[in-house]
C-alpha atoms as a PDB file:
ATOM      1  CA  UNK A   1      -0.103  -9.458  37.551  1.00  0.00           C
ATOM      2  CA  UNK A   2       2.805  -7.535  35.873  1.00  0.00           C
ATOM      3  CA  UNK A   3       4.522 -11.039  34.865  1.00  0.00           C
ATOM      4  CA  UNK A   4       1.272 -11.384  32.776  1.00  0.00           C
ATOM      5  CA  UNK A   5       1.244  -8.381  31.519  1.00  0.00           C
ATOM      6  CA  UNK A   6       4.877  -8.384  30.373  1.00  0.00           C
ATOM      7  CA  UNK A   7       4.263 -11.918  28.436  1.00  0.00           C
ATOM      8  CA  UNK A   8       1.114 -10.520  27.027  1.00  0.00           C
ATOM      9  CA  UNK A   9       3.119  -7.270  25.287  1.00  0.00           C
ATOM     10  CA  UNK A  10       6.006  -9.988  24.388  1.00  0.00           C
ATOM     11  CA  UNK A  11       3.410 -11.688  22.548  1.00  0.00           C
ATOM     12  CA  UNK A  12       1.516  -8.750  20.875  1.00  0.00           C
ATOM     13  CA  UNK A  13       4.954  -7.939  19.714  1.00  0.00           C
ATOM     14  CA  UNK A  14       6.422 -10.336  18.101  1.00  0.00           C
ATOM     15  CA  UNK A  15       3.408 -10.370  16.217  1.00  0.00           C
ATOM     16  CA  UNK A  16       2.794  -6.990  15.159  1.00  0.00           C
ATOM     17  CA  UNK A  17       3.970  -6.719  12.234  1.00  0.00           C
ATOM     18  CA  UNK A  18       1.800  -9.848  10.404  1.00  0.00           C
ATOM     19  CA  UNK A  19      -0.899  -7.456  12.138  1.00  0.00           C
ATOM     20  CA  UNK A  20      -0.116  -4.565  10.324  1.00  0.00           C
ATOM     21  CA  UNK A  21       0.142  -6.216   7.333  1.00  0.00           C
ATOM     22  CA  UNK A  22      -3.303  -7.919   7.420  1.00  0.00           C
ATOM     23  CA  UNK A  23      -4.627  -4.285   8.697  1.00  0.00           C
ATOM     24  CA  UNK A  24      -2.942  -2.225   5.704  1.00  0.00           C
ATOM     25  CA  UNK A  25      -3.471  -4.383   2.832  1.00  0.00           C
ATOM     26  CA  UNK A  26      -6.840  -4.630   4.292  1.00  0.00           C
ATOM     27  CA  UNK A  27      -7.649  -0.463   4.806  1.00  0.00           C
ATOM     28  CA  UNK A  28      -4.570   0.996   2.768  1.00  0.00           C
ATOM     29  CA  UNK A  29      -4.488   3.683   5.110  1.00  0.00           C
ATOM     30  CA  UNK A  30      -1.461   3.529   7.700  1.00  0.00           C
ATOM     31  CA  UNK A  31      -3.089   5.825  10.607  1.00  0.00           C
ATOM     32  CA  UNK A  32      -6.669   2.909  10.262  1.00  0.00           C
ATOM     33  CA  UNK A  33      -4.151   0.181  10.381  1.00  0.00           C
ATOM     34  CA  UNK A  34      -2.331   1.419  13.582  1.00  0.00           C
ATOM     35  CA  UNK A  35      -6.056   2.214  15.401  1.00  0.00           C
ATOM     36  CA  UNK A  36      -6.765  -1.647  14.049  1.00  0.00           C
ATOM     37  CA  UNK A  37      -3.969  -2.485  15.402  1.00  0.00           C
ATOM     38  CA  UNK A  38      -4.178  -1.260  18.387  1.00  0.00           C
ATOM     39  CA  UNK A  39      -7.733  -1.762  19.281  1.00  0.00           C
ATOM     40  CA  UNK A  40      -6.248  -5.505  18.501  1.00  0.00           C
ATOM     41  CA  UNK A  41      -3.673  -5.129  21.623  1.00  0.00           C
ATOM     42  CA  UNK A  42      -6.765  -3.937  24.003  1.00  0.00           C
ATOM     43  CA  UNK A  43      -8.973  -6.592  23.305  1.00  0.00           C
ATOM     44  CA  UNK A  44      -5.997  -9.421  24.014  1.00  0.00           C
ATOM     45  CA  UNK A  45      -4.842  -7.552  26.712  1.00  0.00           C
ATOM     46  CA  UNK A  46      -8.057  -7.585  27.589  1.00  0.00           C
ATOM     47  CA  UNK A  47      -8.482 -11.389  27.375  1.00  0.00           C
ATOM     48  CA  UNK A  48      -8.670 -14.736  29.091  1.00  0.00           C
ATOM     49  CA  UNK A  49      -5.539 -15.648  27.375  1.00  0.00           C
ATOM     50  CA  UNK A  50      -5.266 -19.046  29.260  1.00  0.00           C
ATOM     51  CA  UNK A  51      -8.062 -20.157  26.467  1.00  0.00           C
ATOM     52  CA  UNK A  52      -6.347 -19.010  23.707  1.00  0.00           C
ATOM     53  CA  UNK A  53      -4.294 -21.915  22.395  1.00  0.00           C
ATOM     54  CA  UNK A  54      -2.901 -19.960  18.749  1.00  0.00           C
ATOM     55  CA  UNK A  55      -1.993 -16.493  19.894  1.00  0.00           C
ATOM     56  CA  UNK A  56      -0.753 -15.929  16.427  1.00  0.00           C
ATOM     57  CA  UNK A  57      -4.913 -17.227  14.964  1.00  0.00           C
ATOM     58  CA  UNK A  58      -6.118 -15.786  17.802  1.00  0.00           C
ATOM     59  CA  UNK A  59      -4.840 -12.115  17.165  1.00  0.00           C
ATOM     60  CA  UNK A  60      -5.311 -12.356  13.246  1.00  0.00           C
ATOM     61  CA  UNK A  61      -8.949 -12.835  13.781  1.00  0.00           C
ATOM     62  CA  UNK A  62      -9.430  -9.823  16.032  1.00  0.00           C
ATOM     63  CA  UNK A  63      -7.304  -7.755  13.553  1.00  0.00           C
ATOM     64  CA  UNK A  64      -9.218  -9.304  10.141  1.00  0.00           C
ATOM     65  CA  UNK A  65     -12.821  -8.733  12.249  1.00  0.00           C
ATOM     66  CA  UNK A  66     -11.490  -4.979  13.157  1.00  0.00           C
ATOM     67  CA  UNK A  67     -10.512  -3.939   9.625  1.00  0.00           C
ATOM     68  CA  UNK A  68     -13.821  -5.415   8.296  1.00  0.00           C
ATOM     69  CA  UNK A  69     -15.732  -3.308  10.774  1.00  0.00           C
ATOM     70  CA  UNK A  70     -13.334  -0.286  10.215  1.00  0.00           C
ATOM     71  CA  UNK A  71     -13.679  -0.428   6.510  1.00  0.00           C
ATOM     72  CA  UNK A  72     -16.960  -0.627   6.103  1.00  0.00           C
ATOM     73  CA  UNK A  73     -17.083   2.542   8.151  1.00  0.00           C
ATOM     74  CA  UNK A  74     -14.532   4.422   5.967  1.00  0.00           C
ATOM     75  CA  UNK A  75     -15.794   3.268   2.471  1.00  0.00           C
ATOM     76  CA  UNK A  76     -18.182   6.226   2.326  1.00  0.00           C
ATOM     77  CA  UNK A  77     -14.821   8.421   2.325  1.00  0.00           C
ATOM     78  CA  UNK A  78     -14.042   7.467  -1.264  1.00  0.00           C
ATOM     79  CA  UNK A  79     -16.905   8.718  -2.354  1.00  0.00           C
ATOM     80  CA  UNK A  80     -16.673  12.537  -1.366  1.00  0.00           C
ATOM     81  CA  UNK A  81     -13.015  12.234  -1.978  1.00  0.00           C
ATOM     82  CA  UNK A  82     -11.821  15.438  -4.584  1.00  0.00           C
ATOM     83  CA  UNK A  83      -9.850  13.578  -7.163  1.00  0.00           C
ATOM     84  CA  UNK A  84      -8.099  10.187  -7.549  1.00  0.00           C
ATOM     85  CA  UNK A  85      -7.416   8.090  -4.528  1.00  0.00           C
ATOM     86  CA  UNK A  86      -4.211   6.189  -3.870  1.00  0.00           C
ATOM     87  CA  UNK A  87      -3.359   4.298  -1.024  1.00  0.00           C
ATOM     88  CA  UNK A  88      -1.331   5.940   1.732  1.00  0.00           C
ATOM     89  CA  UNK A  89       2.425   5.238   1.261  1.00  0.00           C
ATOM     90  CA  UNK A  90       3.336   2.375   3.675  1.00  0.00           C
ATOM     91  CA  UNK A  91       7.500   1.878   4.303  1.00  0.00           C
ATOM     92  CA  UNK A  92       7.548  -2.095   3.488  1.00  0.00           C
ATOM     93  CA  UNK A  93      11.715  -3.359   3.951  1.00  0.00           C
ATOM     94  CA  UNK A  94      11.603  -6.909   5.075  1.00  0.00           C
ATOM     95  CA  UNK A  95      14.748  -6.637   5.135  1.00  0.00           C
ATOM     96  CA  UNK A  96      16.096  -9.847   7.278  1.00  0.00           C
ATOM     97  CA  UNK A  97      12.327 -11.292   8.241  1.00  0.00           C
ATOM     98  CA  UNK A  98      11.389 -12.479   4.703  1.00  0.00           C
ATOM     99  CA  UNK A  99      14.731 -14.191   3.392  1.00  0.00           C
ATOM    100  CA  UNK A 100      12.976 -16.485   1.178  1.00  0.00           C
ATOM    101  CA  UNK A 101      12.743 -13.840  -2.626  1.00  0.00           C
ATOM    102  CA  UNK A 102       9.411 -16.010  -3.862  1.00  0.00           C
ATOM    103  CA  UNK A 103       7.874 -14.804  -0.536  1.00  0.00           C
ATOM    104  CA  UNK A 104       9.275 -11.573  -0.851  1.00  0.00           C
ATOM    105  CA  UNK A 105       7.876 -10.762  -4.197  1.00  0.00           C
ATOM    106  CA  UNK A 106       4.472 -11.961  -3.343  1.00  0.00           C
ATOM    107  CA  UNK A 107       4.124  -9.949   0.142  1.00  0.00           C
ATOM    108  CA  UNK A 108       5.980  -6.761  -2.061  1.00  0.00           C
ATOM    109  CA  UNK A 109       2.846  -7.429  -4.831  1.00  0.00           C
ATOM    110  CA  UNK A 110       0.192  -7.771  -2.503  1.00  0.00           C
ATOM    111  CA  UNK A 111       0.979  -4.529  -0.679  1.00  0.00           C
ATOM    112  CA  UNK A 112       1.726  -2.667  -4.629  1.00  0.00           C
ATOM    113  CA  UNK A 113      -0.130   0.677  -5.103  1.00  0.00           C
ATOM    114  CA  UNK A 114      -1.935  -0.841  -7.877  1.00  0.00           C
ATOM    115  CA  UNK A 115      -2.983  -3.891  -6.401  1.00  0.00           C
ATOM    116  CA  UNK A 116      -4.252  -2.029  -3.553  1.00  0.00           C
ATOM    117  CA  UNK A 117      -6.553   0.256  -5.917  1.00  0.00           C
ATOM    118  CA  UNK A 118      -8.230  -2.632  -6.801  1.00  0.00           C
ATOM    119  CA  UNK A 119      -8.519  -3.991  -3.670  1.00  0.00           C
ATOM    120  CA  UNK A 120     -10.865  -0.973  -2.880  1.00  0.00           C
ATOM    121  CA  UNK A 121     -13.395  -2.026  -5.338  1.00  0.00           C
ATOM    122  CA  UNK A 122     -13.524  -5.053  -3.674  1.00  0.00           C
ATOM    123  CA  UNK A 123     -16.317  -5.934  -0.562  1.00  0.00           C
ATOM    124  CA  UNK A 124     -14.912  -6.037   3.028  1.00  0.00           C
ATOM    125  CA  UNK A 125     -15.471  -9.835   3.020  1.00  0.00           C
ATOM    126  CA  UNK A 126     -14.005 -10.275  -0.661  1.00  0.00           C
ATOM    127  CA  UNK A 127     -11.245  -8.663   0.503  1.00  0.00           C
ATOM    128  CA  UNK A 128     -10.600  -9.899   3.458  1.00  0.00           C
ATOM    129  CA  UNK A 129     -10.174 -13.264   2.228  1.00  0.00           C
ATOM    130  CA  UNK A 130      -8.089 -12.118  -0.213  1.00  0.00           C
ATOM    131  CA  UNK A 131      -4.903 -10.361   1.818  1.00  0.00           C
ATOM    132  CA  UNK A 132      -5.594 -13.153   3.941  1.00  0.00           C
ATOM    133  CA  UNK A 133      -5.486 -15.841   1.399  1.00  0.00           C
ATOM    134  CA  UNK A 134      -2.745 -14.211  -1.207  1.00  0.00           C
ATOM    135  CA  UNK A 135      -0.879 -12.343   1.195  1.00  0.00           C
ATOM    136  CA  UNK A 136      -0.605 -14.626   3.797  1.00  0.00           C
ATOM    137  CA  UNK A 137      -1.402 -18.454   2.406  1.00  0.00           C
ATOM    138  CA  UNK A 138      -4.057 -18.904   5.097  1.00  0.00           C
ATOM    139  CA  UNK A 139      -5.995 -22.262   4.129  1.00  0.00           C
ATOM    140  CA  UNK A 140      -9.593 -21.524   3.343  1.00  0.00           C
ATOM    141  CA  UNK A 141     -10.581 -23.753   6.517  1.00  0.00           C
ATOM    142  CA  UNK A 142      -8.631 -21.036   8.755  1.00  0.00           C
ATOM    143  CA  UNK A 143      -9.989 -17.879   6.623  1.00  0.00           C
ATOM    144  CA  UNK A 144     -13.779 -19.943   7.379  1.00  0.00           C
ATOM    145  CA  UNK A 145     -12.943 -19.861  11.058  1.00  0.00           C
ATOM    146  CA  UNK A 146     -11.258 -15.950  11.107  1.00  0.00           C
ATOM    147  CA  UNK A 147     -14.724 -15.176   9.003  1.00  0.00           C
ATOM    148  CA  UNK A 148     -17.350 -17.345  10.835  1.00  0.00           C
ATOM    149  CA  UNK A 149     -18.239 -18.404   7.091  1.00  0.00           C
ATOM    150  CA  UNK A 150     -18.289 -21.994   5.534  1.00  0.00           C
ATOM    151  CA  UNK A 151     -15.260 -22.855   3.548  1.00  0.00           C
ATOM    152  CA  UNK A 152     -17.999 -23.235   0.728  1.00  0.00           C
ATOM    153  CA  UNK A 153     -18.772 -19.705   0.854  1.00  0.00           C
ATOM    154  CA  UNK A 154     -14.734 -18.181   1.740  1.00  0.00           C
ATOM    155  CA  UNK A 155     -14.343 -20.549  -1.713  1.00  0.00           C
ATOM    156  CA  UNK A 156     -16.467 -18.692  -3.391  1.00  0.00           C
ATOM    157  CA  UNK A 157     -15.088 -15.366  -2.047  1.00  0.00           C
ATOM    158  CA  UNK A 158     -11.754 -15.942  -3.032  1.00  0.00           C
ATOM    159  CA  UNK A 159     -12.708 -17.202  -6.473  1.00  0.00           C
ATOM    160  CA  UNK A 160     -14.774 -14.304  -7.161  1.00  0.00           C
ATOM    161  CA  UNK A 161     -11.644 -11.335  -5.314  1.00  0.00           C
ATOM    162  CA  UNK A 162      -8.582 -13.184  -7.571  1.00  0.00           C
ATOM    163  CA  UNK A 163     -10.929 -12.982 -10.922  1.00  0.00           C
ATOM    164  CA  UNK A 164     -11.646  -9.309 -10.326  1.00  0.00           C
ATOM    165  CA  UNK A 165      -8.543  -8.531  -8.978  1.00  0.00           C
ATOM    166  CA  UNK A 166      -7.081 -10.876 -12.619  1.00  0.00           C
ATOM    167  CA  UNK A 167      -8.841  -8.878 -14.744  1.00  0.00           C
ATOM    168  CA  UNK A 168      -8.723  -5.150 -13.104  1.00  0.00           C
ATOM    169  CA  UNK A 169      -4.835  -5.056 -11.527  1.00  0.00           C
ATOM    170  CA  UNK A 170      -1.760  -4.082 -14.374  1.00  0.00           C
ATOM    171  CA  UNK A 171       0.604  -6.521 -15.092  1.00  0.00           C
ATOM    172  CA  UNK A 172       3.180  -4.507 -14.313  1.00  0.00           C
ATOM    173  CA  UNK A 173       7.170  -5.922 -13.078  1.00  0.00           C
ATOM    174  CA  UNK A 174       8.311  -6.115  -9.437  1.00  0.00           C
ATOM    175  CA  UNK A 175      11.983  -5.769  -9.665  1.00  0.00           C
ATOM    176  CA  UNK A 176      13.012  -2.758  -7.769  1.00  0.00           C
ATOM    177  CA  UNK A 177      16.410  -2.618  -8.953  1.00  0.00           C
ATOM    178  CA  UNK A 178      14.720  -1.400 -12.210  1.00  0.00           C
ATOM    179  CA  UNK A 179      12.478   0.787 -10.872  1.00  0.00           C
ATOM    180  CA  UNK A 180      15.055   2.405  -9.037  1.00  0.00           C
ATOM    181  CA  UNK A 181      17.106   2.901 -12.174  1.00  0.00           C
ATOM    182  CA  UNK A 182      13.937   4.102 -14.069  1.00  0.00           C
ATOM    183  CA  UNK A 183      13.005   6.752 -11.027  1.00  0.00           C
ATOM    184  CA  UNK A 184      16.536   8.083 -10.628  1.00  0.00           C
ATOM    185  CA  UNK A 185      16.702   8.379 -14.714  1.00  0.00           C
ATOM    186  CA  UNK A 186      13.339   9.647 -14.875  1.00  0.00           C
ATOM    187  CA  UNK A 187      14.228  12.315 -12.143  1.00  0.00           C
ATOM    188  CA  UNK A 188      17.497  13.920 -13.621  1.00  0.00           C
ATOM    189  CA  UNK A 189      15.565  14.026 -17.077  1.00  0.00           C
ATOM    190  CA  UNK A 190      12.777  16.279 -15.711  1.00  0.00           C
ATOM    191  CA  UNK A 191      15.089  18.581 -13.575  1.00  0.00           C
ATOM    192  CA  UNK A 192      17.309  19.193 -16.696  1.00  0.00           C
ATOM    193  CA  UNK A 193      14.088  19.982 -18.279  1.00  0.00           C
ATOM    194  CA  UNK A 194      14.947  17.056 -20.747  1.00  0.00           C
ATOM    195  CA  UNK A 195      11.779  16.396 -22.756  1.00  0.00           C
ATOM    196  CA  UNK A 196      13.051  14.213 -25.099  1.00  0.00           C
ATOM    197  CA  UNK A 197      14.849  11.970 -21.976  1.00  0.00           C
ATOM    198  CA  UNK A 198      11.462  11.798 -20.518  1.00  0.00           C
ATOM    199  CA  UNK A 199       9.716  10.740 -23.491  1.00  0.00           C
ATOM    200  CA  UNK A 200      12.292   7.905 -24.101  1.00  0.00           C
ATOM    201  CA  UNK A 201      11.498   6.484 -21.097  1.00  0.00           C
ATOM    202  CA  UNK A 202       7.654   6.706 -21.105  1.00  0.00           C
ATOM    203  CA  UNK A 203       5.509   4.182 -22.568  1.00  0.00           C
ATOM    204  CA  UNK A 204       3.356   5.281 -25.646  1.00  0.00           C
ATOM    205  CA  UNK A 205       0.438   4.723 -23.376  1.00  0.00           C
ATOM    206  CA  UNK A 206       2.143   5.957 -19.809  1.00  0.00           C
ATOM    207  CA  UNK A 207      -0.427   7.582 -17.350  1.00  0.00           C
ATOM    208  CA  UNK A 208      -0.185   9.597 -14.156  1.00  0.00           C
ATOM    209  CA  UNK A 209      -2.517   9.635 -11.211  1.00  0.00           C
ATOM    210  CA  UNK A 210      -1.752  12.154  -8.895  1.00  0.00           C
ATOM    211  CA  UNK A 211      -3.844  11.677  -4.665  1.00  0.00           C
ATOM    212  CA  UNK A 212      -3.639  15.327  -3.088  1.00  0.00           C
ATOM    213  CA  UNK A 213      -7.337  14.541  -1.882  1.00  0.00           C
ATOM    214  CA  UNK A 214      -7.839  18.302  -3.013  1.00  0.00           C
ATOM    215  CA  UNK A 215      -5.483  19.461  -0.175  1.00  0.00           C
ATOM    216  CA  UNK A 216      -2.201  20.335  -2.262  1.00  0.00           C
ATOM    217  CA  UNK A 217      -1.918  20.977  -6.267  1.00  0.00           C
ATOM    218  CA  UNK A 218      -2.272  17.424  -8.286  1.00  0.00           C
ATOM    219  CA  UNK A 219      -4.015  16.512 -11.076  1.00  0.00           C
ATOM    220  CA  UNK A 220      -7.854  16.064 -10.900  1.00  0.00           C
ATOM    221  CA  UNK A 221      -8.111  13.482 -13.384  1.00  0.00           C
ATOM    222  CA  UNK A 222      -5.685  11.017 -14.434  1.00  0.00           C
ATOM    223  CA  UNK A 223      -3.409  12.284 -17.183  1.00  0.00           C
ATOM    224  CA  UNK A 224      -3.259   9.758 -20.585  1.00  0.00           C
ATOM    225  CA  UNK A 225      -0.382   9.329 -22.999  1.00  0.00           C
ATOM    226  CA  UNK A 226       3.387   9.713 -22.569  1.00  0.00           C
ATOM    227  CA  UNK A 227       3.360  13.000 -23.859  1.00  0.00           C
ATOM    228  CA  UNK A 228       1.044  14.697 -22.024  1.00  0.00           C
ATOM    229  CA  UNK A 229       2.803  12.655 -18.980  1.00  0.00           C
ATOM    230  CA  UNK A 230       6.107  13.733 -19.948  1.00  0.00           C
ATOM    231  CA  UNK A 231       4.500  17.455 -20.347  1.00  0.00           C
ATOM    232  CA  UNK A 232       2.724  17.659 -17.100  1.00  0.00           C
ATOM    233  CA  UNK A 233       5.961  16.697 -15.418  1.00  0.00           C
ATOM    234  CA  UNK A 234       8.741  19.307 -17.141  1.00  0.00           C
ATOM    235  CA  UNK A 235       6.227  21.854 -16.192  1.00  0.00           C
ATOM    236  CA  UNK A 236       6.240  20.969 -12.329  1.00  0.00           C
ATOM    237  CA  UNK A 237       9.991  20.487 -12.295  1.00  0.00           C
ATOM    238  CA  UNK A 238      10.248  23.861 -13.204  1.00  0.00           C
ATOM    239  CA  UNK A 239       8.091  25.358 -10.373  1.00  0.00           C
ATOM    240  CA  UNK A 240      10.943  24.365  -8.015  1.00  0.00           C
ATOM    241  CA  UNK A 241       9.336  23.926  -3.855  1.00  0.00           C
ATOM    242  CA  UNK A 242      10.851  25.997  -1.564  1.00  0.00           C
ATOM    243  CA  UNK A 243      14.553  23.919   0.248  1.00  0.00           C
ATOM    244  CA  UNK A 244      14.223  21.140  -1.746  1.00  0.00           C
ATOM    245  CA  UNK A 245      16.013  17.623  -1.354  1.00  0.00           C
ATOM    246  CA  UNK A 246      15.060  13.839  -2.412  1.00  0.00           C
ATOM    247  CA  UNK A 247      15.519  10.765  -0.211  1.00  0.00           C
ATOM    248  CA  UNK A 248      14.921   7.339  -2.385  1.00  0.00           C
ATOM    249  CA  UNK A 249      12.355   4.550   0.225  1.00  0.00           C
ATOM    250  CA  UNK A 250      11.604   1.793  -0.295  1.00  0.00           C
ATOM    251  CA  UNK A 251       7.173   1.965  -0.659  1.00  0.00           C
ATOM    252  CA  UNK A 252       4.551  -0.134  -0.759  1.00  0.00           C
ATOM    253  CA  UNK A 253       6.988  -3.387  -1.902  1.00  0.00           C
ATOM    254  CA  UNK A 254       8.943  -0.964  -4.419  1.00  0.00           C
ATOM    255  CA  UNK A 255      11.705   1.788  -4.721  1.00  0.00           C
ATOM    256  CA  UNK A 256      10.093   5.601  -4.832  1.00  0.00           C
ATOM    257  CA  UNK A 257      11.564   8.651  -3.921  1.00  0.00           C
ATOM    258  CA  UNK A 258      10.366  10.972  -1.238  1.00  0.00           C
ATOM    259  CA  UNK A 259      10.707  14.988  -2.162  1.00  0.00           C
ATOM    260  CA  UNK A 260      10.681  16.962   0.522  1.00  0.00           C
ATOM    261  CA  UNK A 261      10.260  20.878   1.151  1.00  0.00           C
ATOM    262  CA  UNK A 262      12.371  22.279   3.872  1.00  0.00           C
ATOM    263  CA  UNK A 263      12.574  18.856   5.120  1.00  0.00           C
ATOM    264  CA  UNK A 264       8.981  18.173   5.067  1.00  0.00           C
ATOM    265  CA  UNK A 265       7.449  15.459   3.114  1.00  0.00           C
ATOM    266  CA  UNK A 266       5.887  17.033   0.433  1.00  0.00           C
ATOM    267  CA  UNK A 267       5.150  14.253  -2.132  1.00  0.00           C
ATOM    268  CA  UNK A 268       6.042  10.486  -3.134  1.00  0.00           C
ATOM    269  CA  UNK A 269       6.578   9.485  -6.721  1.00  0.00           C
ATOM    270  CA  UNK A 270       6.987   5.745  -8.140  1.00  0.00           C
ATOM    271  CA  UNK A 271       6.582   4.759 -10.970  1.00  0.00           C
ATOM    272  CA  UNK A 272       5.356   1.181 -12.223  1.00  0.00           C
ATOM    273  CA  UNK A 273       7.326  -0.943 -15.274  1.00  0.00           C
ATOM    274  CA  UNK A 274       6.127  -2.451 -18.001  1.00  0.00           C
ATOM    275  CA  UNK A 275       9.119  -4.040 -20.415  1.00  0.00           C
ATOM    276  CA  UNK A 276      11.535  -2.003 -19.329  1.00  0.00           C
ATOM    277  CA  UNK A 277       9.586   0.904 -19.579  1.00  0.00           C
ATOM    278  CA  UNK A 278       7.561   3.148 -17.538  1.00  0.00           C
ATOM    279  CA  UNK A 279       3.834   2.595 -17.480  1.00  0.00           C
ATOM    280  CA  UNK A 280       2.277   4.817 -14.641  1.00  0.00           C
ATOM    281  CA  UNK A 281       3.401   7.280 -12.343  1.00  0.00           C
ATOM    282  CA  UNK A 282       2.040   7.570  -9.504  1.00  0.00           C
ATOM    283  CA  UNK A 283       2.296  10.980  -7.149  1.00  0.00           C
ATOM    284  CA  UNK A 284       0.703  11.178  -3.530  1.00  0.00           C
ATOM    285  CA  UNK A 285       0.815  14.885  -1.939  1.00  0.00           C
ATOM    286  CA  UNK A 286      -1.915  14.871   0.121  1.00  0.00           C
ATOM    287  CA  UNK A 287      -0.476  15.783   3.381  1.00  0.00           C
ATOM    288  CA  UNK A 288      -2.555  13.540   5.628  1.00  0.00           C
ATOM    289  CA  UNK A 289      -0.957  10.526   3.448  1.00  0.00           C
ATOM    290  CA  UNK A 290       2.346  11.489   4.295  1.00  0.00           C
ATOM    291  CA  UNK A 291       2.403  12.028   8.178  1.00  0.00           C
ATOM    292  CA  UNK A 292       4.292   8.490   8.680  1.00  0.00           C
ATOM    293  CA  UNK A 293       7.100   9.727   6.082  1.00  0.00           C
ATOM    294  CA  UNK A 294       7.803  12.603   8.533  1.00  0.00           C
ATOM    295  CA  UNK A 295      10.654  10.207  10.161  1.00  0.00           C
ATOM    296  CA  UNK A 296      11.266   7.715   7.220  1.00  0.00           C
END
């Protein structure tokens, strides 16, 4: 039995980490991706693996039907939530696994903070087929058979998700040698309480969204115009957190610096470009969001 068992965890394995992906692009919360996940590894552990011919199919479809079921448990959350919601920060470096940069940019977009608030307005199904779809260049006859839908009707899905998502997601840049640049820029400006240094790098139309899901100080509403923006943030630079240091990650497909409090996470800050120029900043300090930073 153990020989089994052995080849059954080498298998899970290897592919974890498309699981993960599928799970977090389709919950946007790491701690419902891992349960996902994991609930994934019982039921093929579980299994009469001698009739499963696609490990790879077979394992996507337990993890797409989980997150479905998961997420239409958790959508009520958003709705008592105190404050804006952003997904929880996810470490993303492919690194070595994704060598190909076309494939890189388009896993890196899919798994974008702002991508992923739009994703939420989205229906389980819709956005299922979606990450699935996008994310992943499943052919709608696979999606049909993950979903137990006709391709017909995952057409129509994924016509009606990329139209939403078209019209509702910023077109903002990936290139995360820029938004490193902007971030690093952005961050000496507001500790030298340089107003005009933030405001030069702003947009005229900049916003901030700040997630502390009412559990840490943020904003309650999102904050409009670069000088309110630019405002907001010289007056929280100056209320300096007790031991604090920086460490630069790279999140969600982008560059974003960690600040941490006695070496704590405390909050994540990215911002997102538009023509060389930042367009939103986004700030997550809800501490249940940050639990997976603890070791990043």
């Amino acid at each position: 039995m153990a020989p089994d068992i052995d080849t059954a965890t080498e298998v899970f394995e290897k592919h974890r980490p498309v699981l993960m992906g599928v799970a977090y692009r389709m919950l946007g919360r790491v701690a419902d991706a891992e349960d996902v996940v994991q609930d994934a590894w019982l039921r093929w552990s579980g299994a009469d693996r001698t009739e499963v011919r696609e490990p790879r199919g077979y394992l996507v479809r337990v993890t797409t039907r989980l997150a479905i079921d998961r997420l239409r448990q958790i959508q009520s959350r958003n709705e008592s939530y105190v404050g804006p919601w952003l997904p929880e920060p996810y470490v993303t470096d492919f690194g070595d696994a994704v060598p190909d940069a076309a494939e890189r940019t388009v896993l890196a977009d899919s798994v974008s903070l702002a991508v992923l608030v739009v994703l939420e307005s989205l229906s389980p199904l819709e956005r299922a087929v979606f990450v699935l779809r996008e994310a992943f260049g499943y052919p709608y006859a696979d999606i049909a058979a993950i979903l137990e839908r006709g391709e017909p009707a995952v057409r129509q899905l994924a016509g009606r998700a990329r139209r939403h998502v078209d019209e509702k997601r910023p077109r903002y840049e990936v290139d995360p040698s820029l938004q490193r640049d902007l971030t690093e820029r952005f961050l000496a400006a507001a500790l030298e309480g340089d107003l005009e240094g933030l405001m030069s790098l702003l947009a005229p139309d900049a916003r901030l969204v700040g997630d502390s899901g009412g559990r840490a100080k943020a904003p309650l509403h999102v904050i409009e115009s670069a000088d309110k923006v630019g405002r907001f943030l010289l007056g929280v630079s100056r209320k300096r957190i007790p031991d604090m240091s920086f460490r630069f990650l790279e999140i969600n497909g982008g560059a974003a610096l960690l600040t941490l409090s006695a070496g704590k996470p405390d909050s994540v800050f990215q911002v997102a470009v538009v023509d060389g120029r930042i367009q939103c900043v986004y700030i997550v300090r809800n501490p249940e969001k940050l639990l997976a930073l603890a070791d990043a």
